[in-house]
PDB file of N, CA and C in Angstrom:
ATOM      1  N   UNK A   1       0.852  -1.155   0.000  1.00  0.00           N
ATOM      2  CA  UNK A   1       0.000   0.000   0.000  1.00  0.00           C
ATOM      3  C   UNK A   1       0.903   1.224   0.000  1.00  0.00           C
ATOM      4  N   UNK A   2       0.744   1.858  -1.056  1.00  0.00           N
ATOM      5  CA  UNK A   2       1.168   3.303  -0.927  1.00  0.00           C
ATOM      6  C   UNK A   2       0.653   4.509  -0.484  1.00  0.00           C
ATOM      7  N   UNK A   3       0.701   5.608   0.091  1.00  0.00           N
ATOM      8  CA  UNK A   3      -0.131   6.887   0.258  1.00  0.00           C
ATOM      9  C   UNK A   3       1.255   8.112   0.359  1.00  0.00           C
ATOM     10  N   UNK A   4       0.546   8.821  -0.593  1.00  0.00           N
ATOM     11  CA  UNK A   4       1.170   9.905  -1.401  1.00  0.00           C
ATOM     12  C   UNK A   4       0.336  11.179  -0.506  1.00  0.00           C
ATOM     13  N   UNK A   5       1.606  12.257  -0.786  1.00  0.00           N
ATOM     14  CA  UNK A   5       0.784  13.513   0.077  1.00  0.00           C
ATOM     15  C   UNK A   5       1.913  14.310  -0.971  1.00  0.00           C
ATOM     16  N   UNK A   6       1.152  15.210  -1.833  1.00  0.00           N
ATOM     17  CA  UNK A   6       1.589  16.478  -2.470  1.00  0.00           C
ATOM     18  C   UNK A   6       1.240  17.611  -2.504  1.00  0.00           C
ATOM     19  N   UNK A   7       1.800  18.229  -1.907  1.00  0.00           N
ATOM     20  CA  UNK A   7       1.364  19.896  -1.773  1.00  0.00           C
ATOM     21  C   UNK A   7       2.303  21.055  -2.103  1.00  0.00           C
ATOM     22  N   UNK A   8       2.523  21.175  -3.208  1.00  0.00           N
ATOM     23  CA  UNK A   8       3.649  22.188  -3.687  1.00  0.00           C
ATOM     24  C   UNK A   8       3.371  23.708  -2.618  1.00  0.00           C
ATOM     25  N   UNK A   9       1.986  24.103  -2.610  1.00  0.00           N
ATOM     26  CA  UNK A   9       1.682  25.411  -1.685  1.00  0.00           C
ATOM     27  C   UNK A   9       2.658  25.804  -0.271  1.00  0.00           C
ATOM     28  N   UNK A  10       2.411  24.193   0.152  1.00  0.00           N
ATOM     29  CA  UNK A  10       3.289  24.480   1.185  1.00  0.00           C
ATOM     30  C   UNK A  10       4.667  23.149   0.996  1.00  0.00           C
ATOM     31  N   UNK A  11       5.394  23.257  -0.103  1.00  0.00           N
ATOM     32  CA  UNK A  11       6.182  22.467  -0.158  1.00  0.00           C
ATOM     33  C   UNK A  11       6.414  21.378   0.739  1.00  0.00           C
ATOM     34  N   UNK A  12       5.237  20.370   0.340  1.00  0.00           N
ATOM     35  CA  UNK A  12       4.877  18.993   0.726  1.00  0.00           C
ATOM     36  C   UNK A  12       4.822  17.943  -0.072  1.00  0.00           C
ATOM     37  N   UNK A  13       6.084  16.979   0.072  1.00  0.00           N
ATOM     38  CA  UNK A  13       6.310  15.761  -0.459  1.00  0.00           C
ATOM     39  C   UNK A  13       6.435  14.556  -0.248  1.00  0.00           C
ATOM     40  N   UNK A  14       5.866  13.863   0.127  1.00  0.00           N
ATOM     41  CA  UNK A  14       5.995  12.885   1.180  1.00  0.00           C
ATOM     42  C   UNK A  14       5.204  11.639   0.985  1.00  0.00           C
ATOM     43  N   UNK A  15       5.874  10.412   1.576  1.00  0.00           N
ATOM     44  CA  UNK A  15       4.827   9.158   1.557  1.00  0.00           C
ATOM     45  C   UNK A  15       5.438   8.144   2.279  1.00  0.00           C
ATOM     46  N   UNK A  16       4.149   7.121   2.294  1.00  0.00           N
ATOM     47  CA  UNK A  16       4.164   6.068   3.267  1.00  0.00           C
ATOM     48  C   UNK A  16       4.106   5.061   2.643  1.00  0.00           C
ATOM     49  N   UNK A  17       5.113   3.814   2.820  1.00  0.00           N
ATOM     50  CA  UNK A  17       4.553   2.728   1.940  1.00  0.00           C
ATOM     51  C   UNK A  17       4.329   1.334   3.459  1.00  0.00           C
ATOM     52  N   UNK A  18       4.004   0.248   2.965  1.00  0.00           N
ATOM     53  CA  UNK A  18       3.690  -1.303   3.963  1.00  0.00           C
ATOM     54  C   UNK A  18       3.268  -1.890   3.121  1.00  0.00           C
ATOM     55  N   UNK A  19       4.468  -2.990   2.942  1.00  0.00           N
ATOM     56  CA  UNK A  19       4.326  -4.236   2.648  1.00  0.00           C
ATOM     57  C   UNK A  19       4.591  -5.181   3.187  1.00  0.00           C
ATOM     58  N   UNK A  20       4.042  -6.783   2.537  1.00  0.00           N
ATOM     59  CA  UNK A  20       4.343  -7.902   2.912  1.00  0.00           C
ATOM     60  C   UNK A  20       6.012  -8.266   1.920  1.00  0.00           C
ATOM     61  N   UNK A  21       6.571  -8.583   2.617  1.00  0.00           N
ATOM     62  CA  UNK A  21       8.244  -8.958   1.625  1.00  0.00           C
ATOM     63  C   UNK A  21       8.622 -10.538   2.199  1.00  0.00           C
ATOM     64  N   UNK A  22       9.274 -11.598   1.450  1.00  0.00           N
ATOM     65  CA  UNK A  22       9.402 -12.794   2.085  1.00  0.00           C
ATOM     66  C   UNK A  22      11.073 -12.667   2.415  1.00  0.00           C
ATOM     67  N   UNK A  23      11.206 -13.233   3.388  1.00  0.00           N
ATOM     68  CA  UNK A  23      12.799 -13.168   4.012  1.00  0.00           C
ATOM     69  C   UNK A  23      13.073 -14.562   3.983  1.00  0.00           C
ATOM     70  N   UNK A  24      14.353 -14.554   4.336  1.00  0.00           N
ATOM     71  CA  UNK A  24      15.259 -15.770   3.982  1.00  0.00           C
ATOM     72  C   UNK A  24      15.543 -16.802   5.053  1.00  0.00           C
ATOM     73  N   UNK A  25      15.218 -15.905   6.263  1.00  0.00           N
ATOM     74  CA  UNK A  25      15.117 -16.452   7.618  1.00  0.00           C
ATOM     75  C   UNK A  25      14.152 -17.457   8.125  1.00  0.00           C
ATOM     76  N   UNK A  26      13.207 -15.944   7.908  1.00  0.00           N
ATOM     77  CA  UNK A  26      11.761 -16.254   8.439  1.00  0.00           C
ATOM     78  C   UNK A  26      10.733 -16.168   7.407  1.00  0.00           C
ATOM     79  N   UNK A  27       9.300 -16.044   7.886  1.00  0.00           N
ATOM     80  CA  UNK A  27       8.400 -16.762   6.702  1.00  0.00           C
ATOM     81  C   UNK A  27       8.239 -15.035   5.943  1.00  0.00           C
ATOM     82  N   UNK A  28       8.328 -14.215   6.598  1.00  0.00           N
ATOM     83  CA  UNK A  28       8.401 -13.040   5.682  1.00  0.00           C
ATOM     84  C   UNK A  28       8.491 -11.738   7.029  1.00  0.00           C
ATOM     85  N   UNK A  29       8.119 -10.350   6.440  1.00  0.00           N
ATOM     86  CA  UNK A  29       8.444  -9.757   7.392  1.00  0.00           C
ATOM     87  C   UNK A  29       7.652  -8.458   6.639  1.00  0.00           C
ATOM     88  N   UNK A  30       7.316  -7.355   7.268  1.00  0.00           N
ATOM     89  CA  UNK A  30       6.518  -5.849   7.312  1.00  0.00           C
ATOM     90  C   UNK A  30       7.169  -4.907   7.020  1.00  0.00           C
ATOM     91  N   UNK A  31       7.603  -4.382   5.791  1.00  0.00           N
ATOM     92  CA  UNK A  31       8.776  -3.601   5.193  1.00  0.00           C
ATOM     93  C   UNK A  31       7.593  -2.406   5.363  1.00  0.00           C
ATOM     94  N   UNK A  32       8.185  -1.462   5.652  1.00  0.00           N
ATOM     95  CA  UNK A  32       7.805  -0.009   6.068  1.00  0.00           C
ATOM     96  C   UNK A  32       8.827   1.042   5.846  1.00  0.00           C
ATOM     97  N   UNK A  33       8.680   2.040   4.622  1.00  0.00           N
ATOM     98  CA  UNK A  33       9.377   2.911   4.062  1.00  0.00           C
ATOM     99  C   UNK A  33       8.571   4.296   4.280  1.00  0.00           C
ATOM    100  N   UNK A  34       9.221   5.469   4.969  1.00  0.00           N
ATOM    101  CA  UNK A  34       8.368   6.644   4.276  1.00  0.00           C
ATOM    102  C   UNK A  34       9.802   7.866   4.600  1.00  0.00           C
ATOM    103  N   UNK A  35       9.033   8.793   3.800  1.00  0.00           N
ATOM    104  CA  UNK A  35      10.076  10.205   4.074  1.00  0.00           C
ATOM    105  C   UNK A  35       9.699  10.868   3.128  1.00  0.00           C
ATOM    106  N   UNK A  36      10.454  11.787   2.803  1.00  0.00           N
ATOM    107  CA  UNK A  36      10.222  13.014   1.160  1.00  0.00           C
ATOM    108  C   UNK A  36      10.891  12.510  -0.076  1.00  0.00           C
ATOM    109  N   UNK A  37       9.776  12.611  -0.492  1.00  0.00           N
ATOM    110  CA  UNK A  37      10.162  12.090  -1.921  1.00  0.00           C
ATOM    111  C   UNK A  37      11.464  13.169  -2.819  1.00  0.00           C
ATOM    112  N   UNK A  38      12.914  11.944  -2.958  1.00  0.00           N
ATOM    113  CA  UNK A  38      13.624  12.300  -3.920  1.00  0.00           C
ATOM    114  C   UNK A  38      14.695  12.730  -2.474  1.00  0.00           C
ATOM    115  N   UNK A  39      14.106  12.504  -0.850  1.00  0.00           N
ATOM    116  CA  UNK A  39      15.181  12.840  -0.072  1.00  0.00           C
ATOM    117  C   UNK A  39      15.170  11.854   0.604  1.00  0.00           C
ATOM    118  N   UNK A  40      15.826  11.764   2.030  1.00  0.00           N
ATOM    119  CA  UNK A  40      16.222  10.845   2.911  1.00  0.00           C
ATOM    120  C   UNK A  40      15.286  10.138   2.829  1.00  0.00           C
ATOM    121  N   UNK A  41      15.272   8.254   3.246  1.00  0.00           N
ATOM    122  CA  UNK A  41      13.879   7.565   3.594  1.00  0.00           C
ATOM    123  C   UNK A  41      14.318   6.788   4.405  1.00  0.00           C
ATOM    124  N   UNK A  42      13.078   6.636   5.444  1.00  0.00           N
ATOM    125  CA  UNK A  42      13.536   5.886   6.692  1.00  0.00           C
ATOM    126  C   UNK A  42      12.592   4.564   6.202  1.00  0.00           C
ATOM    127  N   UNK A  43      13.450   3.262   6.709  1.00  0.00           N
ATOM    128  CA  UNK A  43      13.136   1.883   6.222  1.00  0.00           C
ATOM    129  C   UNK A  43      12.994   1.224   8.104  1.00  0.00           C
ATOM    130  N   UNK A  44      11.977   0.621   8.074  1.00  0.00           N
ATOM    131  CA  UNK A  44      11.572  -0.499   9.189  1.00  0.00           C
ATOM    132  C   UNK A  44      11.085  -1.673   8.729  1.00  0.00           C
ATOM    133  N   UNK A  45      12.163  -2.969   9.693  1.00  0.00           N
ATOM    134  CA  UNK A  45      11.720  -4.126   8.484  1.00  0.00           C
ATOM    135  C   UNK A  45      10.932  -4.691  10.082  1.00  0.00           C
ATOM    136  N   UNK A  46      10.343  -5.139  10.060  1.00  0.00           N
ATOM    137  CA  UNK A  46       9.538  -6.210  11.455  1.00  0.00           C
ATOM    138  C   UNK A  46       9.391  -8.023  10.937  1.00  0.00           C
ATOM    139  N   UNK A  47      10.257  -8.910  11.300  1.00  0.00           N
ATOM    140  CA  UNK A  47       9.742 -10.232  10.873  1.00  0.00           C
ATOM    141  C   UNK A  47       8.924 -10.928  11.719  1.00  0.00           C
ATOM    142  N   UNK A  48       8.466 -11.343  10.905  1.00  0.00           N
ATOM    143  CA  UNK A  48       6.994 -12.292  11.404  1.00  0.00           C
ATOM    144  C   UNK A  48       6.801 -13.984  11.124  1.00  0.00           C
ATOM    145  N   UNK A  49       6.494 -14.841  12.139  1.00  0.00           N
ATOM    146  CA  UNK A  49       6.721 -15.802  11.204  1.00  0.00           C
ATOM    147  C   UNK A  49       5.761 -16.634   9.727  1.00  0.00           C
ATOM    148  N   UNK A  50       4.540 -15.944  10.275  1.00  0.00           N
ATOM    149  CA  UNK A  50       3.085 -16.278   8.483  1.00  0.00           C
ATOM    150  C   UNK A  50       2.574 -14.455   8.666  1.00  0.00           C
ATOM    151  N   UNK A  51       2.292 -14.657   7.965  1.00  0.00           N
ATOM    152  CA  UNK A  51       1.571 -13.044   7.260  1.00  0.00           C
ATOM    153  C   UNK A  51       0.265 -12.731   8.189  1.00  0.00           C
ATOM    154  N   UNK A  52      -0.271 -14.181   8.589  1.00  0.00           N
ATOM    155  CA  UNK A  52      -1.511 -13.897   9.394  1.00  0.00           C
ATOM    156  C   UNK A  52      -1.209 -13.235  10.680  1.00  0.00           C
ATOM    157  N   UNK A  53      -0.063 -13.901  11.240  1.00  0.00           N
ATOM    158  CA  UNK A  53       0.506 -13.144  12.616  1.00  0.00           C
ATOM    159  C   UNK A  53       0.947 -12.291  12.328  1.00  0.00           C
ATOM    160  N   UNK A  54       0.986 -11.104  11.490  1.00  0.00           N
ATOM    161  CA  UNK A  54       1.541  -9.977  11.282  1.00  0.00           C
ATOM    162  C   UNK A  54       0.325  -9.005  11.276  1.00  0.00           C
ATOM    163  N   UNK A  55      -0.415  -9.810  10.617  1.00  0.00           N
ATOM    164  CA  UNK A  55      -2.374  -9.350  10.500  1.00  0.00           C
ATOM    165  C   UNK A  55      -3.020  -8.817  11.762  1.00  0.00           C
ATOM    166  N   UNK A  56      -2.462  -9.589  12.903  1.00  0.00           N
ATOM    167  CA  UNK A  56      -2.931  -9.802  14.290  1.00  0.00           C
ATOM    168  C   UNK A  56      -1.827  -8.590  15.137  1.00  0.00           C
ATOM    169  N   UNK A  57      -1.142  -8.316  14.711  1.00  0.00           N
ATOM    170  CA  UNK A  57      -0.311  -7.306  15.204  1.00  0.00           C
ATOM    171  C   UNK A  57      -0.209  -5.767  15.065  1.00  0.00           C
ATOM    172  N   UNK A  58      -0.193  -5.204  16.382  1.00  0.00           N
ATOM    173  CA  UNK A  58      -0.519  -3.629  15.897  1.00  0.00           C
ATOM    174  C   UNK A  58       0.758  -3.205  15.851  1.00  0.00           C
ATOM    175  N   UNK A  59       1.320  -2.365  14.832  1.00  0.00           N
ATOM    176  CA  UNK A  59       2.653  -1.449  14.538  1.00  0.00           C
ATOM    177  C   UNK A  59       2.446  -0.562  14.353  1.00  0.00           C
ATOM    178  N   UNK A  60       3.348   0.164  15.513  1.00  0.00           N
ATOM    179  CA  UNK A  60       3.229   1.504  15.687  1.00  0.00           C
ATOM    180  C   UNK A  60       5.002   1.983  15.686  1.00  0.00           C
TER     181      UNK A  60
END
């Protein structure tokens, strides 16, 4: 899922992404990217061991 926020008025660029990604470890894990687009981006990976227990989990 992506969500985009553009607002040139007040020079606003920015977005959020969450996905499901499969890892090598474990059965996959909650890749979480956001920041300004075209600048720094902050990455959070969370592993999980099935997608359903990730479903069941609140991230904050």
């Amino acid at each position: 899922m992506l969500l985009d926020r553009d607002d040139p008025a007040q020079n606003q660029h920015r977005f959020y992404e969450i996905r499901w990604q499969a890892t090598l470890l474990d059965a996959g894990a909650v890749v979480r990217t956001w920041g300004r687009k075209g600048g720094l981006q902050r990455l959070q990976v969370t592993p999980f061991d099935t997608l359903e227990a990730a479903g069941r989990t609140e991230l904050v």
